[in-house]
Every structure is written in C-alpha cells, then in structure tokens.
N, C-alpha and C. Protein backbone atom coordinates (compact mmCIF):
# COMPACT_ATOMS: atom_id res chain seq x y z
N UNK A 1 185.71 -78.87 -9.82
CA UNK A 1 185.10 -77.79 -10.60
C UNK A 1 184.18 -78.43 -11.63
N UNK A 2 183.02 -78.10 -11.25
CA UNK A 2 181.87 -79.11 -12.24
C UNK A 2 181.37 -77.88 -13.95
N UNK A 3 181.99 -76.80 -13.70
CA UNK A 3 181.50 -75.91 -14.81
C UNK A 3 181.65 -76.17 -16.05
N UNK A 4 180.77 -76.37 -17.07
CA UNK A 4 181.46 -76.99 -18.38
C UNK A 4 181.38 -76.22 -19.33
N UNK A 5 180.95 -74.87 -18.90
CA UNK A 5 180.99 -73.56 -20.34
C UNK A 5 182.06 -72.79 -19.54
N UNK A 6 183.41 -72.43 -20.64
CA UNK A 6 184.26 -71.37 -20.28
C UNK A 6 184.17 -70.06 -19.26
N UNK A 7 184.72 -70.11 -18.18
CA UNK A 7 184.62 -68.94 -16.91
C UNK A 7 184.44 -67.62 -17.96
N UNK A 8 183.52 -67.23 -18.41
CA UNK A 8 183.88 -65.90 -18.96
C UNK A 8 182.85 -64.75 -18.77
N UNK A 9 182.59 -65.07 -17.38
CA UNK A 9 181.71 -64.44 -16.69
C UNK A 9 182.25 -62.80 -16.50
N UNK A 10 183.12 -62.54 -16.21
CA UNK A 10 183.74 -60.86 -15.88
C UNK A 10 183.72 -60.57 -17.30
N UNK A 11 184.26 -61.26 -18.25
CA UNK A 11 184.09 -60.92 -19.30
C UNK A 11 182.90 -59.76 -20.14
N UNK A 12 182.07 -60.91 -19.79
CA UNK A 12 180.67 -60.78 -20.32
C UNK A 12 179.59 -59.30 -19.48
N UNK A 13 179.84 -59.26 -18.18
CA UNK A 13 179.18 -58.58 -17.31
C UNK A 13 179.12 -56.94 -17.90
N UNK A 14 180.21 -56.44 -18.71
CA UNK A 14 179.37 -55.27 -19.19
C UNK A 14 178.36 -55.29 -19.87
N UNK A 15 178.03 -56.43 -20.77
CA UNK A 15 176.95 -56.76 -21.67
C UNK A 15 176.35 -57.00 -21.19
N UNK A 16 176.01 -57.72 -20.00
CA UNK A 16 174.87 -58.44 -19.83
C UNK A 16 174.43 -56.96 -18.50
N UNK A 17 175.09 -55.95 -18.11
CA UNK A 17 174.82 -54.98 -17.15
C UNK A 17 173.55 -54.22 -18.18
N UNK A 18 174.60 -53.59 -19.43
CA UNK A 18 174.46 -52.61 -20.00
C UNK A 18 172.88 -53.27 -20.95
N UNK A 19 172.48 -54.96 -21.68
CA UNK A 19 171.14 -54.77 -21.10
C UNK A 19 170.23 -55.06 -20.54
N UNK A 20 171.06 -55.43 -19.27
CA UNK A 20 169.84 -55.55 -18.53
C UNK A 20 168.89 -53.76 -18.40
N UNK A 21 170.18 -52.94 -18.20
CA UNK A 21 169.36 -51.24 -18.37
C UNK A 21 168.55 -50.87 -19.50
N UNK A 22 168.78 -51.59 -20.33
CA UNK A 22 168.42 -51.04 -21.57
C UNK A 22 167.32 -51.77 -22.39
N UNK A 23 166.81 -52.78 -21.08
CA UNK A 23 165.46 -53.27 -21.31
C UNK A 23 164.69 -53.37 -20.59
N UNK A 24 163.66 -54.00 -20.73
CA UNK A 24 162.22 -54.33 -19.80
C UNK A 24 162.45 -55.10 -18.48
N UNK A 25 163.49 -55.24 -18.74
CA UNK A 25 164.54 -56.79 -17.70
C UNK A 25 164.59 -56.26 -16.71
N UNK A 26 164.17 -57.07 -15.86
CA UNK A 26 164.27 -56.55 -14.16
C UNK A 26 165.82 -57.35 -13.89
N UNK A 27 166.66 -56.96 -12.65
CA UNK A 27 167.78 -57.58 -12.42
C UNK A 27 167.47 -59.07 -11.43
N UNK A 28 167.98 -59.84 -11.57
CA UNK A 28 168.03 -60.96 -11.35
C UNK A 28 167.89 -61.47 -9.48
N UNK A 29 167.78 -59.81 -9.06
CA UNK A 29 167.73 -59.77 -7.37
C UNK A 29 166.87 -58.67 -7.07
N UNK A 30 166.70 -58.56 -5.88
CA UNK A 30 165.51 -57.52 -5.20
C UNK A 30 166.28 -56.55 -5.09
N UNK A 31 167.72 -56.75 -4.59
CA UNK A 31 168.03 -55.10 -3.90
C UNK A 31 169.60 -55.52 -4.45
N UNK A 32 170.04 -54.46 -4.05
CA UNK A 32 171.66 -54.14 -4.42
C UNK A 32 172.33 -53.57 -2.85
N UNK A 33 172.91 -54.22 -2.62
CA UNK A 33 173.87 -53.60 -1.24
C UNK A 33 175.13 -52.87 -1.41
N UNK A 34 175.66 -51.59 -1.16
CA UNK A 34 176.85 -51.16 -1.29
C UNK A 34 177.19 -50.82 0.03
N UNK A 35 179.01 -51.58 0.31
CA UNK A 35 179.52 -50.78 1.01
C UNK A 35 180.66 -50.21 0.59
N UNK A 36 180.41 -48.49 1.00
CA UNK A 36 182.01 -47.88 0.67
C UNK A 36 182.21 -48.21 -0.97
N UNK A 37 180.88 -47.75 -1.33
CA UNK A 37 180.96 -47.98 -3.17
C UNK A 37 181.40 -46.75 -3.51
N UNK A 38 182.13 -46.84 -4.74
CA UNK A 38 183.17 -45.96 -6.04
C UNK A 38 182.35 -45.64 -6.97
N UNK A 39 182.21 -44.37 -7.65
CA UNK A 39 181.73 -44.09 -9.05
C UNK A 39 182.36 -44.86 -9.87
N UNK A 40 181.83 -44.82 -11.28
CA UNK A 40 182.40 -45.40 -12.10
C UNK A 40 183.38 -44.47 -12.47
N UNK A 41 184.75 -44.68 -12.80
CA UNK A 41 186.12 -44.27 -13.50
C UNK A 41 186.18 -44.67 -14.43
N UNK A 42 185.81 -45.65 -15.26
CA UNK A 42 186.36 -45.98 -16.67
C UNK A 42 185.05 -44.87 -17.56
N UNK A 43 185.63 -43.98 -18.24
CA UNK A 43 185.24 -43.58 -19.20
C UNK A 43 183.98 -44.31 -20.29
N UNK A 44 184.77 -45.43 -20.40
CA UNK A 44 184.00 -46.61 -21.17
C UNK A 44 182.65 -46.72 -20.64
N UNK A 45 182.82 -46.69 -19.39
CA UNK A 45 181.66 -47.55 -18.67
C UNK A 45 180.69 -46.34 -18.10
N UNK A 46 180.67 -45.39 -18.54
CA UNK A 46 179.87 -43.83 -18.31
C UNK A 46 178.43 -44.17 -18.62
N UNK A 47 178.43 -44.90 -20.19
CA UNK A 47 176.95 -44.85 -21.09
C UNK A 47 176.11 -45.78 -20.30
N UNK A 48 176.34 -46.38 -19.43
CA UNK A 48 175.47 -47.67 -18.15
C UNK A 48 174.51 -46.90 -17.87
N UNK A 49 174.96 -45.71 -17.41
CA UNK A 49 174.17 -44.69 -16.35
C UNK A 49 173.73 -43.33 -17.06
N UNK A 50 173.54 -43.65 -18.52
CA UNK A 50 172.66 -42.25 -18.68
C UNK A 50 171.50 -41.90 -18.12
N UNK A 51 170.72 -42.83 -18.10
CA UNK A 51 169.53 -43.24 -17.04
C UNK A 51 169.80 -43.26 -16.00
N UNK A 52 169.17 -43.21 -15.11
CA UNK A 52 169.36 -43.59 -13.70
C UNK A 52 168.32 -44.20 -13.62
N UNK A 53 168.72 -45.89 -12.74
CA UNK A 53 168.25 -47.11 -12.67
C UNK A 53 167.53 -47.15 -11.64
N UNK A 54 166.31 -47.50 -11.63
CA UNK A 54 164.91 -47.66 -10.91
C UNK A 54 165.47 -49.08 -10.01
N UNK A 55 166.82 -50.17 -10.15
CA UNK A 55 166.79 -50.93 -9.06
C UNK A 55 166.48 -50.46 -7.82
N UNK A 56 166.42 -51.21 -6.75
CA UNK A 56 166.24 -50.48 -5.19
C UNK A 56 167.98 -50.96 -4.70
N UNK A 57 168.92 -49.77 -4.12
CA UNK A 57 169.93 -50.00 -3.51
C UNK A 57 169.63 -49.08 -2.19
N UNK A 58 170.80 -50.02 -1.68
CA UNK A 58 171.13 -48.99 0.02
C UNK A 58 172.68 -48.84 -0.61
N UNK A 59 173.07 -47.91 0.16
CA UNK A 59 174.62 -47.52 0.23
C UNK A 59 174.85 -47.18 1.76
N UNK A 60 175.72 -47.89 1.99
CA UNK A 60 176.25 -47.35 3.28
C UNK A 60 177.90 -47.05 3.15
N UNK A 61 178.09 -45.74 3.56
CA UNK A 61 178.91 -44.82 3.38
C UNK A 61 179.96 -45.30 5.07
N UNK A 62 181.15 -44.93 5.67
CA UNK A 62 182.17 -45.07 7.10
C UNK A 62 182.32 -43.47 6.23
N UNK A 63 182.91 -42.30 7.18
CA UNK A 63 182.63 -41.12 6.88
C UNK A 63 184.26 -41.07 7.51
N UNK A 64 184.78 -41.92 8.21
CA UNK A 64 185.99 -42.13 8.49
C UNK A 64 186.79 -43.21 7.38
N UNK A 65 186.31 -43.74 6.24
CA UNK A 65 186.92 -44.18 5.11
C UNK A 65 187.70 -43.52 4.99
N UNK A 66 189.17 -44.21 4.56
CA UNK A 66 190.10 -43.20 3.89
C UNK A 66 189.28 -42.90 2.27
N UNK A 67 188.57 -43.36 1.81
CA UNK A 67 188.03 -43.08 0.79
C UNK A 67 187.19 -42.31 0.72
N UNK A 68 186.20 -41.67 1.49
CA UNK A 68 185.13 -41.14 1.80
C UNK A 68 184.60 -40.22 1.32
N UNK A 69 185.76 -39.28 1.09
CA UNK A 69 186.20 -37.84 0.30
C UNK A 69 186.01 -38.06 -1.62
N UNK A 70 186.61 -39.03 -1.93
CA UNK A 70 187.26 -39.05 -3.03
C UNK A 70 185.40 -39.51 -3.50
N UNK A 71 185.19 -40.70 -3.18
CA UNK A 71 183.71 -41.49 -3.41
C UNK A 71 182.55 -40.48 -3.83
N UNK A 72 182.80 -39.39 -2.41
CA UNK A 72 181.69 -37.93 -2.65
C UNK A 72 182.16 -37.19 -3.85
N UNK A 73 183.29 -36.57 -4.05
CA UNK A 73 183.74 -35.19 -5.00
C UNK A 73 183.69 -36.20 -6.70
N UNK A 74 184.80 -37.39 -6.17
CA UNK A 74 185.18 -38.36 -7.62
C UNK A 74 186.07 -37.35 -8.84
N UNK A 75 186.90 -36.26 -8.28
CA UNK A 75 187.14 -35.53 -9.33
C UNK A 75 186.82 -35.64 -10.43
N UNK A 76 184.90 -34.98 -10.40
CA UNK A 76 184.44 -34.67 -11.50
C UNK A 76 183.19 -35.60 -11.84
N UNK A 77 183.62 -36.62 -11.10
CA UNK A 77 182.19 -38.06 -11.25
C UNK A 77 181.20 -37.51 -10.50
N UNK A 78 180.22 -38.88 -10.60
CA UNK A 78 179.09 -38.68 -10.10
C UNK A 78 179.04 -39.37 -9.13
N UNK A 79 178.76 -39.22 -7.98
CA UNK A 79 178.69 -40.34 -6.53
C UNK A 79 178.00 -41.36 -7.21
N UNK A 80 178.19 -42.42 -6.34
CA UNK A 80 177.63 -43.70 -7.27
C UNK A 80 176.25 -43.70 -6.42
N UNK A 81 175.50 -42.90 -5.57
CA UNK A 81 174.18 -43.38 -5.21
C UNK A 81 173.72 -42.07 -5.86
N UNK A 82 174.20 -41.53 -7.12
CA UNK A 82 173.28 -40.21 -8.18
C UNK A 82 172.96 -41.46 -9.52
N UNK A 83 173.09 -42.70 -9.74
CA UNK A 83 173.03 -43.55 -10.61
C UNK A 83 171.53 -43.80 -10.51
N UNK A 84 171.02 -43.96 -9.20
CA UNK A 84 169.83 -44.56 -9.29
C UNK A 84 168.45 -43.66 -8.68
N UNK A 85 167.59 -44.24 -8.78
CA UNK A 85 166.54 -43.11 -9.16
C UNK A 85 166.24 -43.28 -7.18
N UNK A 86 165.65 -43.70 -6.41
CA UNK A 86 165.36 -43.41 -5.55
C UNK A 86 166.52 -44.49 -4.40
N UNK A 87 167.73 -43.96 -4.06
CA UNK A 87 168.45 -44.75 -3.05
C UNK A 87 168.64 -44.48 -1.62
N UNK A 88 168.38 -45.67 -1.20
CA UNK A 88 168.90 -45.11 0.48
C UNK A 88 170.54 -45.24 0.70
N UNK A 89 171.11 -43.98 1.14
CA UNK A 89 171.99 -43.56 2.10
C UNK A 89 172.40 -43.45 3.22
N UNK A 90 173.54 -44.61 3.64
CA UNK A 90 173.29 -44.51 5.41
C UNK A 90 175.02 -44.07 5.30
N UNK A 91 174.99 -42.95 6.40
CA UNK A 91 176.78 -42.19 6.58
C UNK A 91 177.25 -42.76 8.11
C-alpha cells in the first residue's frame, strides 16, 4: 500500500460531491453509468439535488429487479434519473 495521506476518501465525498454541484467544476469524468441505481434516502443528502445536474448519465433499469418497484415509487423520493437534467433510460 503506497498511499501516504490518510484513506479518508468516503469520508470526504459528500464535500467534494456537494461542490463539485455547486460550482463551475465539471466532474472529473465524461459520463456516469448506473445500474439498478437507488434515490437518495438519507435526508441529509436531499440538498445535492436541488438542481438537477447537467452531468451526462445512462441508467439502466432489469424491470425484473427485486428492486425495481421501490427505485420507481421510493416511498415518496425522487427516482434517481429525475436528478439530472437530460438522462438516458434503458428498462
């Protein structure tokens, strides 16, 4: 293990999410891939997405997920491909 600054990478990742949104900052990649992605649930983590983020993602959805249901409705959330401003959806 050659790393010589403290693992405190998960740590850090709401901060460094919350600005990358909240600036001029493009994200550090071209595209975002989801499979069988979750809304956000933590309460906390709601204010990310007042905006909806101009990255480019795909989402690809199994419609036979045992999750599939829950991902769409989220009792009460927002599907996680309503986050971003123009996403592709594959079911």
């Amino acid at each position: 293990h050659l790393r010589r600054e403290e693992p405190a990478g998960r740590e850090r990742f709401p901060e460094r999410w919350h600005h990358a949104r909240h600036s001029r900052e493009d994200m550090p990649w071209r595209c975002s891939l989801f499979f069988c992605g979750l809304h956000i649930r933590d309460r906390d983590f709601f204010h990310f997405f007042d905006t909806k983020s101009r990255h480019p993602t795909v989402h690809v959805f199994g419609r036979a997920d045992e999750y599939y249901d829950y991902a769409r409705d989220g009792f009460g959330s927002t599907p996680q491909e309503e986050y971003y401003v123009d996403p592709l959806v594959l079911t």
